[in-house]
Protein backbone atom coordinates (compact mmCIF):
# COMPACT_ATOMS: atom_id res chain seq x y z
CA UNK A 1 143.09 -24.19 -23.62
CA UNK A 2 146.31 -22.13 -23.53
CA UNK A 3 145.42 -19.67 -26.03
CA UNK A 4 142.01 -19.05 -25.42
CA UNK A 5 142.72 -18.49 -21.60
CA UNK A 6 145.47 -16.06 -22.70
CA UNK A 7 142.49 -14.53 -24.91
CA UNK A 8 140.52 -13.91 -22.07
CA UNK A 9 143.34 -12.31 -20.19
CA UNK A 10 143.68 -10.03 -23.15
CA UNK A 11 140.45 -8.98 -23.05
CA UNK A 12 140.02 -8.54 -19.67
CA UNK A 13 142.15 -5.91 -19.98
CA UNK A 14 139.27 -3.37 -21.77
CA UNK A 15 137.06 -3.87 -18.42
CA UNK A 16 139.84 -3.02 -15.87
CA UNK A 17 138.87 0.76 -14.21
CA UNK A 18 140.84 3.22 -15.18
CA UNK A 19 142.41 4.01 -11.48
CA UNK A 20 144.07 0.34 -11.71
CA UNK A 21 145.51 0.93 -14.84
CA UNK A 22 146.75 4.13 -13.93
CA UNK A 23 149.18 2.04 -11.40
CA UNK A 24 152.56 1.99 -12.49
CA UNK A 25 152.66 1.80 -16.06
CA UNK A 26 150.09 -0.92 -17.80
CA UNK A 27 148.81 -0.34 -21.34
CA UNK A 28 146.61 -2.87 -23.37
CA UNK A 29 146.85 -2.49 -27.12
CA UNK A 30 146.04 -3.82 -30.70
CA UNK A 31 146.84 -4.59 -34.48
CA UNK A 32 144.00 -5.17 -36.86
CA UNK A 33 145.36 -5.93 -40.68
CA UNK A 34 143.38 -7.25 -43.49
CA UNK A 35 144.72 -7.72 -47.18
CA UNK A 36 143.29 -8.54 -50.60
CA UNK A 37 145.72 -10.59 -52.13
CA UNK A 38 146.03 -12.27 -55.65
CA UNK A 39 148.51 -15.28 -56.29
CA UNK A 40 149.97 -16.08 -59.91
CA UNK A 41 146.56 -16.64 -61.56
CA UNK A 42 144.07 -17.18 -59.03
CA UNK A 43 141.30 -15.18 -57.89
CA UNK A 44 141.52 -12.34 -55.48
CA UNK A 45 141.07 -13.17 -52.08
CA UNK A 46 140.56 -11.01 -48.51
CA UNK A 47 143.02 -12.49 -46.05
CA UNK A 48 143.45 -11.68 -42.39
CA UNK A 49 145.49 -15.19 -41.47
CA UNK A 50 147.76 -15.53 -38.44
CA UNK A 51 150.69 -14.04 -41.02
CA UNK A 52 149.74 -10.62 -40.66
CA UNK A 53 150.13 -9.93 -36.95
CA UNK A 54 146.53 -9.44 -35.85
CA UNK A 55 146.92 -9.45 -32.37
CA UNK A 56 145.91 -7.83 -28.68
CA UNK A 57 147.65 -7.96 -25.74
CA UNK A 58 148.77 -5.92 -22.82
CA UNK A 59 152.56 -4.88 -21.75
CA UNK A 60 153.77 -3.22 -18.90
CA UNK A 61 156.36 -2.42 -16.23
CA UNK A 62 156.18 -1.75 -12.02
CA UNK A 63 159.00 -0.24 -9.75
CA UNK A 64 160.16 -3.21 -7.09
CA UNK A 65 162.44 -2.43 -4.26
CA UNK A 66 165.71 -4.13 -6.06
CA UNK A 67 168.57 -0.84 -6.95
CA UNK A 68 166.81 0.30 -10.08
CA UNK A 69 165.25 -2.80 -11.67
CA UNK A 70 161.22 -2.45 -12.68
CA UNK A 71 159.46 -5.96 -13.01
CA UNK A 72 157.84 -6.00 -16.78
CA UNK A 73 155.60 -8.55 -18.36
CA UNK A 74 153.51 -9.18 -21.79
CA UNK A 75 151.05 -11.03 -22.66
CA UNK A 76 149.79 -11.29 -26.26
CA UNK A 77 147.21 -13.40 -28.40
CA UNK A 78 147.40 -13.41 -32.12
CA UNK A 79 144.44 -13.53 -34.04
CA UNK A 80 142.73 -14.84 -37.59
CA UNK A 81 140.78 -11.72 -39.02
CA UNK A 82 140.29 -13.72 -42.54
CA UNK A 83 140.99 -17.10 -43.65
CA UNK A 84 138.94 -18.69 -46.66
CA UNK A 85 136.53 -21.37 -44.62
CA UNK A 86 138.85 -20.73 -41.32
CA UNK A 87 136.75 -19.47 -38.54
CA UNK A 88 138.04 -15.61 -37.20
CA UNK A 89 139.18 -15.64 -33.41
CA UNK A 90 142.49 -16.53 -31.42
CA UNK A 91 145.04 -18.44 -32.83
CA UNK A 92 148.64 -19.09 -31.43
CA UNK A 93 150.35 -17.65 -28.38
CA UNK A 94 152.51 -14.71 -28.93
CA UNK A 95 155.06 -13.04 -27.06
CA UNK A 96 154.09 -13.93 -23.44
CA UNK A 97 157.12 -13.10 -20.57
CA UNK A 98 157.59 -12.08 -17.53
CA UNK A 99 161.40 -10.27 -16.70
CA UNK A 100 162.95 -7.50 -14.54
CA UNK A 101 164.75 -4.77 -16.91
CA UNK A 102 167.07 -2.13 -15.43
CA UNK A 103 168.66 0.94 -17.11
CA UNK A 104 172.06 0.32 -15.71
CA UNK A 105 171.98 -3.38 -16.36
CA UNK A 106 169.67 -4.45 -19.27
CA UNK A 107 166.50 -6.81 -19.43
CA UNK A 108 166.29 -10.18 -18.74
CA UNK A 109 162.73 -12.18 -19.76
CA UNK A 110 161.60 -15.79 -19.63
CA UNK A 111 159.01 -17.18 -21.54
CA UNK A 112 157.74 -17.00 -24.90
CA UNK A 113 160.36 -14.27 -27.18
CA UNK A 114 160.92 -13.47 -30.45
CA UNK A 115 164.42 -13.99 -30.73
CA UNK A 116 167.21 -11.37 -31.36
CA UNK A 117 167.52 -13.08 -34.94
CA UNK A 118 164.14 -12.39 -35.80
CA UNK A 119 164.30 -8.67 -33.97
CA UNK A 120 166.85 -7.71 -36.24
CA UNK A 121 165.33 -8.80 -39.62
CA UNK A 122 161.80 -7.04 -39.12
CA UNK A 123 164.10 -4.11 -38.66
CA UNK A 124 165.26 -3.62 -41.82
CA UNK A 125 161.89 -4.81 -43.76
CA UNK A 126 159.62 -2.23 -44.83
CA UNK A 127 157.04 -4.71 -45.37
CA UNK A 128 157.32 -6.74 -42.70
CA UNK A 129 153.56 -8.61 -41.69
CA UNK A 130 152.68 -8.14 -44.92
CA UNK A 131 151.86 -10.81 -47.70
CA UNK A 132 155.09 -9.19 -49.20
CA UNK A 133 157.65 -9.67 -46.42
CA UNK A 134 160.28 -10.91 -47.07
CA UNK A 135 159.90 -14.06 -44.82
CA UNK A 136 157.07 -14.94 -46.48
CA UNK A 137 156.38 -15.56 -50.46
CA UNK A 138 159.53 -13.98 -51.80
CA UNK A 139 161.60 -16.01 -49.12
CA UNK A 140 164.68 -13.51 -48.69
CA UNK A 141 164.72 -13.96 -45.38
CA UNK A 142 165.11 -17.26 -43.80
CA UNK A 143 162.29 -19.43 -41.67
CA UNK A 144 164.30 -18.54 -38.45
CA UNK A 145 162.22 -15.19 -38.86
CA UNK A 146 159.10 -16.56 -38.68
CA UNK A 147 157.19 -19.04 -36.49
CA UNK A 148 156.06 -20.04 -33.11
CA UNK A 149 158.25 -23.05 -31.43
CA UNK A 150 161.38 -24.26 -30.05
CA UNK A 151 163.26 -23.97 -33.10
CA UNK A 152 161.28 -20.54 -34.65
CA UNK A 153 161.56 -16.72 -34.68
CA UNK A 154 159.46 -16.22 -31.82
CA UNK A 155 160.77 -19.16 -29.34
CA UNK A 156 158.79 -20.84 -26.52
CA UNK A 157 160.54 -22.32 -23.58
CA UNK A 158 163.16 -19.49 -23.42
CA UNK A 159 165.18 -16.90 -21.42
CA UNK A 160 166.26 -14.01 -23.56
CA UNK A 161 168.85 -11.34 -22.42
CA UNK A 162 169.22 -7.56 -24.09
CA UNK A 163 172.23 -5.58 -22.04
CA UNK A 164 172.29 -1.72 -21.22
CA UNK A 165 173.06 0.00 -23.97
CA UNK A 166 176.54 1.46 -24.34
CA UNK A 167 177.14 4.03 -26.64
CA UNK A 168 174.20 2.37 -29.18
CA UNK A 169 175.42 -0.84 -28.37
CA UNK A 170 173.62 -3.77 -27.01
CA UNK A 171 174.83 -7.45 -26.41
CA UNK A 172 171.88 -9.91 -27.10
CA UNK A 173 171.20 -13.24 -26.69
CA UNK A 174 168.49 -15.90 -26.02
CA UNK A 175 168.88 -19.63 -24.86
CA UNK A 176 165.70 -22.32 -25.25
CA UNK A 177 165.40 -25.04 -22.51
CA UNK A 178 163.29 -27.43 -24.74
CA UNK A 179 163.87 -31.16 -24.50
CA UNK A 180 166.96 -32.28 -27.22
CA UNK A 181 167.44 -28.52 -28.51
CA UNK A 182 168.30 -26.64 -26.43
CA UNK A 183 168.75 -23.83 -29.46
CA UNK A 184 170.73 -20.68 -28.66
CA UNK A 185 171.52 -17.53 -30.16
CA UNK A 186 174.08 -14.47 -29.69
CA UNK A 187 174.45 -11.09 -31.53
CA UNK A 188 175.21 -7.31 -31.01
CA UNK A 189 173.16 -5.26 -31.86
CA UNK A 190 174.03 -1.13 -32.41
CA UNK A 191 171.13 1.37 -32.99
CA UNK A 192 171.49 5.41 -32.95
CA UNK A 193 169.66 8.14 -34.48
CA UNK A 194 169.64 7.08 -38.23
CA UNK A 195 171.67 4.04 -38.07
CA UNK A 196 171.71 0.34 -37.19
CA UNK A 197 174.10 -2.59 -37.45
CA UNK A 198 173.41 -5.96 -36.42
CA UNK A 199 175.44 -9.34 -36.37
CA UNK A 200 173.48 -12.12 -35.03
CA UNK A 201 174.76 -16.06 -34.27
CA UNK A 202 172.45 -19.04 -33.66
CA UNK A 203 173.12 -22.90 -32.58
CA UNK A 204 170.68 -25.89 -33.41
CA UNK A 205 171.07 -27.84 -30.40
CA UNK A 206 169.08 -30.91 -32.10
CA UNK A 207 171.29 -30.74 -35.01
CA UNK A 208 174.35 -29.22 -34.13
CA UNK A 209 174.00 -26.81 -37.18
CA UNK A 210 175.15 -22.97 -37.13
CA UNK A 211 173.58 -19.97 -38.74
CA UNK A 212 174.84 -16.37 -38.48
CA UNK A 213 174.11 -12.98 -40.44
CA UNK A 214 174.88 -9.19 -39.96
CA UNK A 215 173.28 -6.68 -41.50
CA UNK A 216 172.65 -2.43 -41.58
CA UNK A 217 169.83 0.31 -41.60
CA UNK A 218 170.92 3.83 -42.59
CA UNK A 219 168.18 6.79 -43.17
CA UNK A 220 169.41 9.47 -44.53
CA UNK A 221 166.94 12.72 -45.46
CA UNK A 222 164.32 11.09 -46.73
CA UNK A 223 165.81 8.34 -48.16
CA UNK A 224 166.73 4.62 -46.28
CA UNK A 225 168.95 1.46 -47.12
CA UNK A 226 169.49 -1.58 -45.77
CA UNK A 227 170.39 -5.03 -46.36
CA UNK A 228 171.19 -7.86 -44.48
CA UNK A 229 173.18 -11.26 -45.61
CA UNK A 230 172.53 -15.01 -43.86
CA UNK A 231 174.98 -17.42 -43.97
CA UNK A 232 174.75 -21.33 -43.34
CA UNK A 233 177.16 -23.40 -42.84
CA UNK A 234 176.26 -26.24 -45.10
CA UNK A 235 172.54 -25.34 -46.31
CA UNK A 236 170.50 -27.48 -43.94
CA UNK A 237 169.35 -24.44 -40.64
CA UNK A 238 169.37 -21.25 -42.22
CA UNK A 239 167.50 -21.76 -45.25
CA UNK A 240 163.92 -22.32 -46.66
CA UNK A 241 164.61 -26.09 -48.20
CA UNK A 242 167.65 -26.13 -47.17
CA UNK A 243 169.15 -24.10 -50.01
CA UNK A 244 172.02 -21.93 -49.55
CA UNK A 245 172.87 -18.57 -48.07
CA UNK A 246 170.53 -15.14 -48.51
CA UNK A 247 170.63 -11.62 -49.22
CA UNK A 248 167.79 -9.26 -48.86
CA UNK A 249 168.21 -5.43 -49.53
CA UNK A 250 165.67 -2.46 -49.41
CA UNK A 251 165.22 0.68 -50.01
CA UNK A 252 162.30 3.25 -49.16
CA UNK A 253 161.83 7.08 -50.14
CA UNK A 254 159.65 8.93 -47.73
CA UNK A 255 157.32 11.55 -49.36
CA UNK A 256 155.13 13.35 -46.29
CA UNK A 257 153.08 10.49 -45.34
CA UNK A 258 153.42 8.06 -48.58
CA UNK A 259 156.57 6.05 -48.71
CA UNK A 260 157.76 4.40 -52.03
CA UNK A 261 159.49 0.39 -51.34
CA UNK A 262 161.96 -1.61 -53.40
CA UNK A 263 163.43 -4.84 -52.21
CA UNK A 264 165.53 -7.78 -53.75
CA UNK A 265 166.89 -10.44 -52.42
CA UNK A 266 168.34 -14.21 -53.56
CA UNK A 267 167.91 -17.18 -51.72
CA UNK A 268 170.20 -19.73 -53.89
CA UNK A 269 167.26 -20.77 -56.11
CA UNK A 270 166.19 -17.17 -57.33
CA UNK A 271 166.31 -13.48 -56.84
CA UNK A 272 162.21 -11.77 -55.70
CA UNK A 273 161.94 -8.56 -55.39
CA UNK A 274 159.05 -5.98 -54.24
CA UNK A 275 157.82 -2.74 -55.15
CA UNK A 276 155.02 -1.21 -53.74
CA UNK A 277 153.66 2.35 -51.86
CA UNK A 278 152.93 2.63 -48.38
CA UNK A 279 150.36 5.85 -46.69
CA UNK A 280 149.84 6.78 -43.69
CA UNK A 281 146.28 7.79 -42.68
CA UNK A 282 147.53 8.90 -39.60
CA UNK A 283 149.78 7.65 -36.57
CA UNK A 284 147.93 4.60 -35.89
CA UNK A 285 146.49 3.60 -40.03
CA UNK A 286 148.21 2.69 -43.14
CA UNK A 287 147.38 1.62 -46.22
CA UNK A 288 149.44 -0.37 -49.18
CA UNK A 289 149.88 -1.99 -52.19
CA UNK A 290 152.65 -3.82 -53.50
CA UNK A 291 153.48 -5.87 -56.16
CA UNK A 292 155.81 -9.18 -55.27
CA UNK A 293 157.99 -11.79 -57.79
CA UNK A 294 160.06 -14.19 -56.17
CA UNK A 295 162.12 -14.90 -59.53
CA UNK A 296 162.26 -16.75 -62.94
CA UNK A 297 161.84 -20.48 -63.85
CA UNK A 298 160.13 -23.41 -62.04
CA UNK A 299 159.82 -21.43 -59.27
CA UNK A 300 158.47 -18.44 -60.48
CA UNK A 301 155.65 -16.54 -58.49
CA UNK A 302 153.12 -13.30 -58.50
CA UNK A 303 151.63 -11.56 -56.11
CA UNK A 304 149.93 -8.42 -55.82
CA UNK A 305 148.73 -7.57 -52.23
CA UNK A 306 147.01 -4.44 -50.79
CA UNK A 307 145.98 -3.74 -47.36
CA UNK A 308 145.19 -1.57 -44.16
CA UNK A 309 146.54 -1.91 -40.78
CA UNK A 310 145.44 0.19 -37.46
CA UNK A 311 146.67 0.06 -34.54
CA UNK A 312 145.21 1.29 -30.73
């Protein structure tokens, strides 16, 4: 009931007249993204699951009459494009929050977040809500980046807190009030013109298990690295099957509007990689194909994945 009244608010949002949207500063918007994907040695299929960020939603912000502060809110449904015998329409709740956010001060939000964890790992991945992210079949990134719950990359049941920025700087953290968690996280977070840094901490209230990573983005000409290392601190919270700590590192070359991708990363079992090309059709389209292994032996896996996304 949740998600399909959340649906309707979504859409709702098409209907409104213009001279009530024009109030303040509202904006609805999309992301439409289909693949055709083909695993080891199975046939090709189309896919449009919940996995590649199909979603519509509306954001925005309005002055109050506290110092500087502006009230903002979101409110976001994902949705299944294509999925084998899976009917399309809404799925899960996204990011859904209501906060006040000042220049001076920073933002505070409660409600449905993707955490700062998460934030900072589909920063650095080129092919992030693809089939080839690196959360995903490759597994260079840990399940903390992915998800919808009290223990996931985008976490219900929370209050999240970004401060002003000083200098590039931000102090970050998020804290979830779920029954028995009670998960937290903490990082800091740097961003200016070509160049990122990011160290980010996270508690398992339920378990009492600890997680941390820090990581970099640097663009330079046309050219970008970055890489980002996870560390756990006996293999059981960090880790897809509890394996171990991760590395992921990429690379992308910019050419006009087509952008070349190379990743690698290990996850304690094997090293994956990616290679693939990315175009843009314009500021809102882009289309890809990439090629994914996520290593050698019992585990090894294929994947070749092309797709379109587009955005209003």
């Amino acid at each position: 009931m949740r998600t399909k009244l959340i649906a309707v608010a979504c859409a709702a949002v098409f209907v409104l007249p213009v001279s009530v949207m024009a109030v303040d500063n509202h904006r609805a918007y999309g992301h439409l993204h289909l693949s055709v994907d083909k695993l080891d040695d199975s046939g090709y299929v189309i896919s449009g699951d919940s996995s590649k960020g199909s979603r519509i939603g509306m954001k925005g912000s309005m002055d109050t009459n506290v110092s500087d502060f502006k009230a903002v809110y979101k409110i976001e449904a994902g949705m299944i494009l294509e999925d084998g015998d899976s009917p399309a329409g809404f799925t899960e709740q996204r990011d859904t929050w209501v906060g006040m956010s000042s220049k001076s001060f920073g933002t505070f939000r409660l409600g449905t977040i993707g955490t700062p964890y998460k934030a900072s790992g589909k920063l650095i991945d080129p092919l992030y809500e693809t089939s080839a992210e690196a959360r995903g079949v490759v597994k260079t990134m840990s399940a903390h980046h992915r998800g919808t719950g009290d223990d996931k990359g985008r976490s219900t049941n929370t209050v999240r807190f970004d401060s002003a920025s000083l200098g590039g700087v931000k102090a970050v953290g998020h804290y979830n009030f779920a029954p028995g968690d009670n998960n937290m996280g903490l990082g800091l977070h740097y961003k200016k013109d070509d160049v990122a840094f990011f160290i980010d901490y996270l508690n398992s209230g339920a378990t009492d298990k600890t997680a941390m990573k820090f990581g970099s983005k640097v663009k330079t000409g046309a050219a970008s690295f970055a890489f980002q290392y996870e560390l756990d601190d006996d293999g059981s919270v960090a880790v897809v099957d509890g394996a171990g700590d991760q590395f992921f590192f990429a690379t992308t070359y910019e050419m006009d509007a087509t952008a070349l991708t190379f990743t690698i990363g290990n996850n304690n079992k094997e090293t994956g990689y990616t290679l693939g090309t990315m175009h843009k059709l314009n500021k809102a389209a882009k289309v890809y194909l990439v090629y994914v292994n996520d290593g050698s032996g019992d585990f090894d896996t294929s994947l070749f994945t092309g797709g379109m996304m587009v955005s209003f």
